[in-house]
C-alpha atoms as a PDB file:
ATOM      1  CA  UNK A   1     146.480 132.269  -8.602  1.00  0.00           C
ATOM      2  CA  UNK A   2     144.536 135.561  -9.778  1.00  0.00           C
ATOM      3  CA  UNK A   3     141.346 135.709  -7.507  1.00  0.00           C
ATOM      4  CA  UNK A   4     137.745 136.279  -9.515  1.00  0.00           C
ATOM      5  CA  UNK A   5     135.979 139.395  -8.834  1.00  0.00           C
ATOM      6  CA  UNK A   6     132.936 139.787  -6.548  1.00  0.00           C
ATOM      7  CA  UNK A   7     129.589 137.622  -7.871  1.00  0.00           C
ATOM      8  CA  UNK A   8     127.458 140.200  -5.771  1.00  0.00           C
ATOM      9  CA  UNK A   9     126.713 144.394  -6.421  1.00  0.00           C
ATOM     10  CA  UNK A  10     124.484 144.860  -3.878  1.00  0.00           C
ATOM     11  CA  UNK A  11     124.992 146.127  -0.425  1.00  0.00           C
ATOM     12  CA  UNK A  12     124.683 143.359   2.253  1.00  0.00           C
ATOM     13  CA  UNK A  13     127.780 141.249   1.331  1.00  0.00           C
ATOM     14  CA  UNK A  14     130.985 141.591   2.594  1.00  0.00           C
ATOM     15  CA  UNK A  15     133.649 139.551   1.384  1.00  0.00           C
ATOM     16  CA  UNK A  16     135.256 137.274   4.172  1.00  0.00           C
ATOM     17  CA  UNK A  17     139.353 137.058   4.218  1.00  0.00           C
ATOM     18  CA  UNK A  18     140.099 133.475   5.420  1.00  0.00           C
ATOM     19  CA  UNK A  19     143.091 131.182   4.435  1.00  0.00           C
ATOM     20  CA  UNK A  20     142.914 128.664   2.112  1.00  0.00           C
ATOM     21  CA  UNK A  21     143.330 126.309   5.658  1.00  0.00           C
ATOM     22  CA  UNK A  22     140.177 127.890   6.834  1.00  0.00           C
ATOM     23  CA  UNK A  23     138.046 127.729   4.142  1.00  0.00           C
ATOM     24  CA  UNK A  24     139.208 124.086   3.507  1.00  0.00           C
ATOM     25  CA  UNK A  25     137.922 122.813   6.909  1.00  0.00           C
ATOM     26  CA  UNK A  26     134.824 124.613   5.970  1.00  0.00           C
ATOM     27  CA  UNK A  27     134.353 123.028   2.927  1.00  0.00           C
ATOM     28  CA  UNK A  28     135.077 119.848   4.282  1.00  0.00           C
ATOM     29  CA  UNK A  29     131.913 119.667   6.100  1.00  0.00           C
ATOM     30  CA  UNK A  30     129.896 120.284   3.197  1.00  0.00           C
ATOM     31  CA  UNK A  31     128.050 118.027   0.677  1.00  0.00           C
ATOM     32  CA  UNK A  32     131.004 118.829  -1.764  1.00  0.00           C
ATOM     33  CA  UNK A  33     133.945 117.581   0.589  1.00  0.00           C
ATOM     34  CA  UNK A  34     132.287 114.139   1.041  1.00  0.00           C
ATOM     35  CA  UNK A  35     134.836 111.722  -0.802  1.00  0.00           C
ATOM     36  CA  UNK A  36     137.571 114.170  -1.641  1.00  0.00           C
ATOM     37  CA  UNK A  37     140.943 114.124  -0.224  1.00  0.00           C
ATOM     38  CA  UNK A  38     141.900 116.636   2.172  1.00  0.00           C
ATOM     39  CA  UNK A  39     144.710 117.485  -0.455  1.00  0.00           C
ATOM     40  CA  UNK A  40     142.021 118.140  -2.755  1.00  0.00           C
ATOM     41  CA  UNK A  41     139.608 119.799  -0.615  1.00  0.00           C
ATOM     42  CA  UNK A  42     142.782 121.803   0.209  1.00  0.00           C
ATOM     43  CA  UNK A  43     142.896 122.462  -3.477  1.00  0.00           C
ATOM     44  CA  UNK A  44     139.158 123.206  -4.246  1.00  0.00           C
ATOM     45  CA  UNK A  45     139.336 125.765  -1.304  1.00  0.00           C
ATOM     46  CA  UNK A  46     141.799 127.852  -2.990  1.00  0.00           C
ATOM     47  CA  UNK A  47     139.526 128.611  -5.931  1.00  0.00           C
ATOM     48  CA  UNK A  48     136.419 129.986  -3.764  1.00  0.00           C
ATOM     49  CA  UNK A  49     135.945 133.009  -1.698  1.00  0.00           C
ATOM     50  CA  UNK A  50     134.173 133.241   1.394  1.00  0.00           C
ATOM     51  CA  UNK A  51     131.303 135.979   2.246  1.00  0.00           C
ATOM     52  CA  UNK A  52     129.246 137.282   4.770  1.00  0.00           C
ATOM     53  CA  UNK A  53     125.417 137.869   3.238  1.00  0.00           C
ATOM     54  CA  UNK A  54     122.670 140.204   6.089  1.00  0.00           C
ATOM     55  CA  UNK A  55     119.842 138.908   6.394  1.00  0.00           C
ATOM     56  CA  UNK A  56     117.297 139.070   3.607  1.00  0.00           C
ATOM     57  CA  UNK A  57     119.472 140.137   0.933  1.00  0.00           C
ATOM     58  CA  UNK A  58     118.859 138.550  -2.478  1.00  0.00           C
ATOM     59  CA  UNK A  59     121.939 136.322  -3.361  1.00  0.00           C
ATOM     60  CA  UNK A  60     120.534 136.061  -7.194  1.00  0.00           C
ATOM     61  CA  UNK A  61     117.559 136.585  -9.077  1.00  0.00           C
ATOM     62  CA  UNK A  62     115.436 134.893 -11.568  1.00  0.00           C
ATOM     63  CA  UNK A  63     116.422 135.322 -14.806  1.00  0.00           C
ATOM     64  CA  UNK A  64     120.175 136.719 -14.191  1.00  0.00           C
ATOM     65  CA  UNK A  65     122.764 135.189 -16.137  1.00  0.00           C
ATOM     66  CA  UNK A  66     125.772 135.476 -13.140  1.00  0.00           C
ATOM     67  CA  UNK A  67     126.904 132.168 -13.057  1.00  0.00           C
ATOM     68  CA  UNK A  68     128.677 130.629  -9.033  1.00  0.00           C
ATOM     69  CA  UNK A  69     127.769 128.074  -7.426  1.00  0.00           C
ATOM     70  CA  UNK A  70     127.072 128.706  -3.578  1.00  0.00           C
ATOM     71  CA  UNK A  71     127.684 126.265  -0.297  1.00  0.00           C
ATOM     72  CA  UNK A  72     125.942 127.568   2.299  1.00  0.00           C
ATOM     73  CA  UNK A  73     128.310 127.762   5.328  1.00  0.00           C
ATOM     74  CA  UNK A  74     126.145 129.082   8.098  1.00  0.00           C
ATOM     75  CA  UNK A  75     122.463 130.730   7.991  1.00  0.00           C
ATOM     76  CA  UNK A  76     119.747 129.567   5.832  1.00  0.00           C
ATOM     77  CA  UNK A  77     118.665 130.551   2.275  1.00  0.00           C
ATOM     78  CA  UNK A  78     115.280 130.425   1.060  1.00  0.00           C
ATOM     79  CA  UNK A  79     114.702 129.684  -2.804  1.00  0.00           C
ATOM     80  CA  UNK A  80     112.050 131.459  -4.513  1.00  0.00           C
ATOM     81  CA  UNK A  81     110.333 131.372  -7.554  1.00  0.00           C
ATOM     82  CA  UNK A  82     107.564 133.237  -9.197  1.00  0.00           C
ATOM     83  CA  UNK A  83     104.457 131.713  -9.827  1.00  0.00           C
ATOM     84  CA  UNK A  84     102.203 132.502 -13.811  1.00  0.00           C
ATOM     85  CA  UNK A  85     100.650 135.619 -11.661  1.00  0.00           C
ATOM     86  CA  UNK A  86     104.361 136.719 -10.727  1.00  0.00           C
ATOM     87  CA  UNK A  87     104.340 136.161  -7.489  1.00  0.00           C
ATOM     88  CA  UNK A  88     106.938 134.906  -4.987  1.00  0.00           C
ATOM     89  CA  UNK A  89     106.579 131.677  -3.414  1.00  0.00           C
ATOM     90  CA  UNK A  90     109.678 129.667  -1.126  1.00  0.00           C
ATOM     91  CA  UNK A  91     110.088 126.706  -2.579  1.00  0.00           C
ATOM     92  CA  UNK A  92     112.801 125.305  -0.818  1.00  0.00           C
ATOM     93  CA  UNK A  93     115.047 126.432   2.043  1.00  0.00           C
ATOM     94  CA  UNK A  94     119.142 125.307   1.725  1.00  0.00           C
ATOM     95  CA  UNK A  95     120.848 125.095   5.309  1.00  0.00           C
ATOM     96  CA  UNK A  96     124.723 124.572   5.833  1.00  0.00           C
ATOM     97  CA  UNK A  97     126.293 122.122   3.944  1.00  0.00           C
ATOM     98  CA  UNK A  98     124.036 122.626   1.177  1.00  0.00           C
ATOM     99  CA  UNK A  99     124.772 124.329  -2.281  1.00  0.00           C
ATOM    100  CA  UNK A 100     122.436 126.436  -4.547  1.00  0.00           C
ATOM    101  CA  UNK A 101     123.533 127.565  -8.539  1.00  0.00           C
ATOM    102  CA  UNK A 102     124.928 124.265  -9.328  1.00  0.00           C
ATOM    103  CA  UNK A 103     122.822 124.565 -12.824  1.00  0.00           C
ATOM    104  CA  UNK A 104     123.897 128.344 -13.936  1.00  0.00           C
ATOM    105  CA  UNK A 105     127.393 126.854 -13.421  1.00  0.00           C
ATOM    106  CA  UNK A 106     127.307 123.623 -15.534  1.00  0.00           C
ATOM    107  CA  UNK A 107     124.646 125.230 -18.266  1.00  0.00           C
ATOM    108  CA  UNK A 108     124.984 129.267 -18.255  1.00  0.00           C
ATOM    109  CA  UNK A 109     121.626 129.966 -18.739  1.00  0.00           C
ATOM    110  CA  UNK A 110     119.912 132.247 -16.315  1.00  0.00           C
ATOM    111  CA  UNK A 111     118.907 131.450 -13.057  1.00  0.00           C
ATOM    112  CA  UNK A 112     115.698 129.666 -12.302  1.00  0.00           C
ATOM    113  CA  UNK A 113     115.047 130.861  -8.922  1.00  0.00           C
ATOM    114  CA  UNK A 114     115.937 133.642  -6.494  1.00  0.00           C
ATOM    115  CA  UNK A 115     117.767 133.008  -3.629  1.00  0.00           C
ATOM    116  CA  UNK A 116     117.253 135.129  -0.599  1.00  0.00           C
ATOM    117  CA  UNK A 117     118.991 135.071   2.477  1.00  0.00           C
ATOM    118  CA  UNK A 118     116.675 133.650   5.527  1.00  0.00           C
ATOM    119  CA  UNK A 119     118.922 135.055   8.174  1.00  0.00           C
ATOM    120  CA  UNK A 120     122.428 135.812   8.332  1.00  0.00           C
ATOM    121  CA  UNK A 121     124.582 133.886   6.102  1.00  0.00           C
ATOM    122  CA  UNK A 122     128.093 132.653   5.474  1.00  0.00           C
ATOM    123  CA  UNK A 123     128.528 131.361   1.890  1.00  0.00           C
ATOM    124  CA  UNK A 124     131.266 129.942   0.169  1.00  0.00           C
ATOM    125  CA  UNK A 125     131.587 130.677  -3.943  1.00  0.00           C
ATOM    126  CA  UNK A 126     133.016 129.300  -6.791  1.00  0.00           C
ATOM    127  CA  UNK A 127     132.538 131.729  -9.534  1.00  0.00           C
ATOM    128  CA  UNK A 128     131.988 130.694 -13.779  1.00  0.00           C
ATOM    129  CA  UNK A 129     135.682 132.325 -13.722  1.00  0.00           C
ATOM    130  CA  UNK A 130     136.885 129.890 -10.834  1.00  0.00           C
ATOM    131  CA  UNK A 131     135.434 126.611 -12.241  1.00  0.00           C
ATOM    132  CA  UNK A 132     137.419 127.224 -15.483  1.00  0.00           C
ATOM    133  CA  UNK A 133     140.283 127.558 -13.599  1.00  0.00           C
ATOM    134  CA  UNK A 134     139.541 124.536 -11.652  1.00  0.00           C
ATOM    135  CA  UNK A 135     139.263 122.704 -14.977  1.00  0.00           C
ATOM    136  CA  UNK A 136     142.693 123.847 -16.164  1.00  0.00           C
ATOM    137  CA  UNK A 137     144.338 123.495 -13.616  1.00  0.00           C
ATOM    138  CA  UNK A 138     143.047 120.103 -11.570  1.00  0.00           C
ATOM    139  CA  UNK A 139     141.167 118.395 -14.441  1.00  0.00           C
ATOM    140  CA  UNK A 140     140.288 115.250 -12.418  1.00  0.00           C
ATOM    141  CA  UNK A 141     139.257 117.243  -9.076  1.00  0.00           C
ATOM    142  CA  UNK A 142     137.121 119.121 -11.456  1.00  0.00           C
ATOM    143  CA  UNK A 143     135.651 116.103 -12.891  1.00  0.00           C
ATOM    144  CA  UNK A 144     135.006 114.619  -9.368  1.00  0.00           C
ATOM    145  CA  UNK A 145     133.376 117.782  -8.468  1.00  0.00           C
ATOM    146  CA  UNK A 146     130.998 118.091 -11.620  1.00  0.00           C
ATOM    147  CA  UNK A 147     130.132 114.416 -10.867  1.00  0.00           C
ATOM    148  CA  UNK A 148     129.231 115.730  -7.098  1.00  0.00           C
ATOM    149  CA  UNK A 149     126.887 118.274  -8.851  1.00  0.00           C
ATOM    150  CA  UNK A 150     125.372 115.699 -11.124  1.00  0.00           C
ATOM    151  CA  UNK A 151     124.494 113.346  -8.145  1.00  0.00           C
ATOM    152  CA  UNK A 152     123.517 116.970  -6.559  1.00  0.00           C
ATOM    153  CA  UNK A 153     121.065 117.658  -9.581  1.00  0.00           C
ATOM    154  CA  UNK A 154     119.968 114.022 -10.025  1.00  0.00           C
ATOM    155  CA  UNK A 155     118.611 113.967  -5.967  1.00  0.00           C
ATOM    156  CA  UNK A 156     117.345 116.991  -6.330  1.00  0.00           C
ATOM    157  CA  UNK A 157     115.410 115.771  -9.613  1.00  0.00           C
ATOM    158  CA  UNK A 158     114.186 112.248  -8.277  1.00  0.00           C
ATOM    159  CA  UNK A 159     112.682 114.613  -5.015  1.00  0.00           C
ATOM    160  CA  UNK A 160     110.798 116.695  -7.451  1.00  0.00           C
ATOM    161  CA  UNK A 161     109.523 114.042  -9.752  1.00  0.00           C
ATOM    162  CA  UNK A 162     108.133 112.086  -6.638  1.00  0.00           C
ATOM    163  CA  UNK A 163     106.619 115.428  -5.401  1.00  0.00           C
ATOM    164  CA  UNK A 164     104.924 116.090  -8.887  1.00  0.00           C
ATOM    165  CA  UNK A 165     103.551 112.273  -8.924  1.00  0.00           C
ATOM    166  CA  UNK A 166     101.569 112.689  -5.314  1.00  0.00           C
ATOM    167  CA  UNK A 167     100.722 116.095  -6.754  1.00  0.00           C
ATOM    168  CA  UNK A 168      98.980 114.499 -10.521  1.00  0.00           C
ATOM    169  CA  UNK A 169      97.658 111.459  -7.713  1.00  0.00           C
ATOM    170  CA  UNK A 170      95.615 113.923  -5.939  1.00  0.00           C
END
């Protein structure tokens, strides 16, 4: 299997070599390995690449159109966006065993946050490139993992909607 090119340009990552084993049993304690097989972990683990992110290094911006999703292996990321005036504010913070770019992956469209590295982090990535793959090559792991995403999305949408309700209440 051909391996996807780097997501990131900027200094501050550093690509980490791990087996397919490795990676794997760090996957498997993630958000994404809940339910799977450890055949299929096995096989989702061979389609993502491991890195090493210093700390407060932007992951992705606002408004890019790279397109990977990101599990968050160690470390924390904080996820900005810019307010009317343009300026930053954390809106959430994604510790390990959480994912961020779910939505650039399914849709394409540009990111709607920036993600910033709290601390030092360990990430692993599936890129645009990798998902296709994944499609090809495992169609029903794929479709169990873009049903993980949906259920990702949908908590993640439910959370928000309550937040915005106390928020019109008050």
């Amino acid at each position: 299997m051909s391996r996807d090119t780097t997501p990131f340009s900027a200094d501050g990552f550093e690509q980490i070599i791990l087996s397919v084993q490795r990676r794997a049993e760090m996957l498997e304690k993630t958000q994404f390995g809940k339910g799977l097989e450890w055949s299929e972990i096995l096989s989702l683990a061979g389609f993502m690449e491991a890195y090493s992110i210093a700390a407060e290094s932007v992951i992705c911006r606002q408004g890019e159109t790279a397109a990977f999703l990101s599990i968050v292996c160690r470390g924390r990321v904080d996820i900005i966006k810019e307010d009317l005036g343009h300026k930053p504010k954390i809106i959430a913070s994604v510790g390990p065993g959480n994912s961020l770019g779910e939505m650039s992956l399914i849709d394409g469209e540009p990111r709607s946050a920036t993600a910033r590295a709290h601390a030092p982090v360990e990430l692993l990535v599936l890129t645009s490139d990798g998902f296709e793959k994944l499609a090809d090559e495992y169609p029903r792991l794929w479709g169990k993992l873009v049903i993980r995403i949906a259920c990702i999305l949908s908590q993640r949408l439910r959370r928000t909607s309550g937040v915005l309700a106390e928020y019109l209440e008050s």
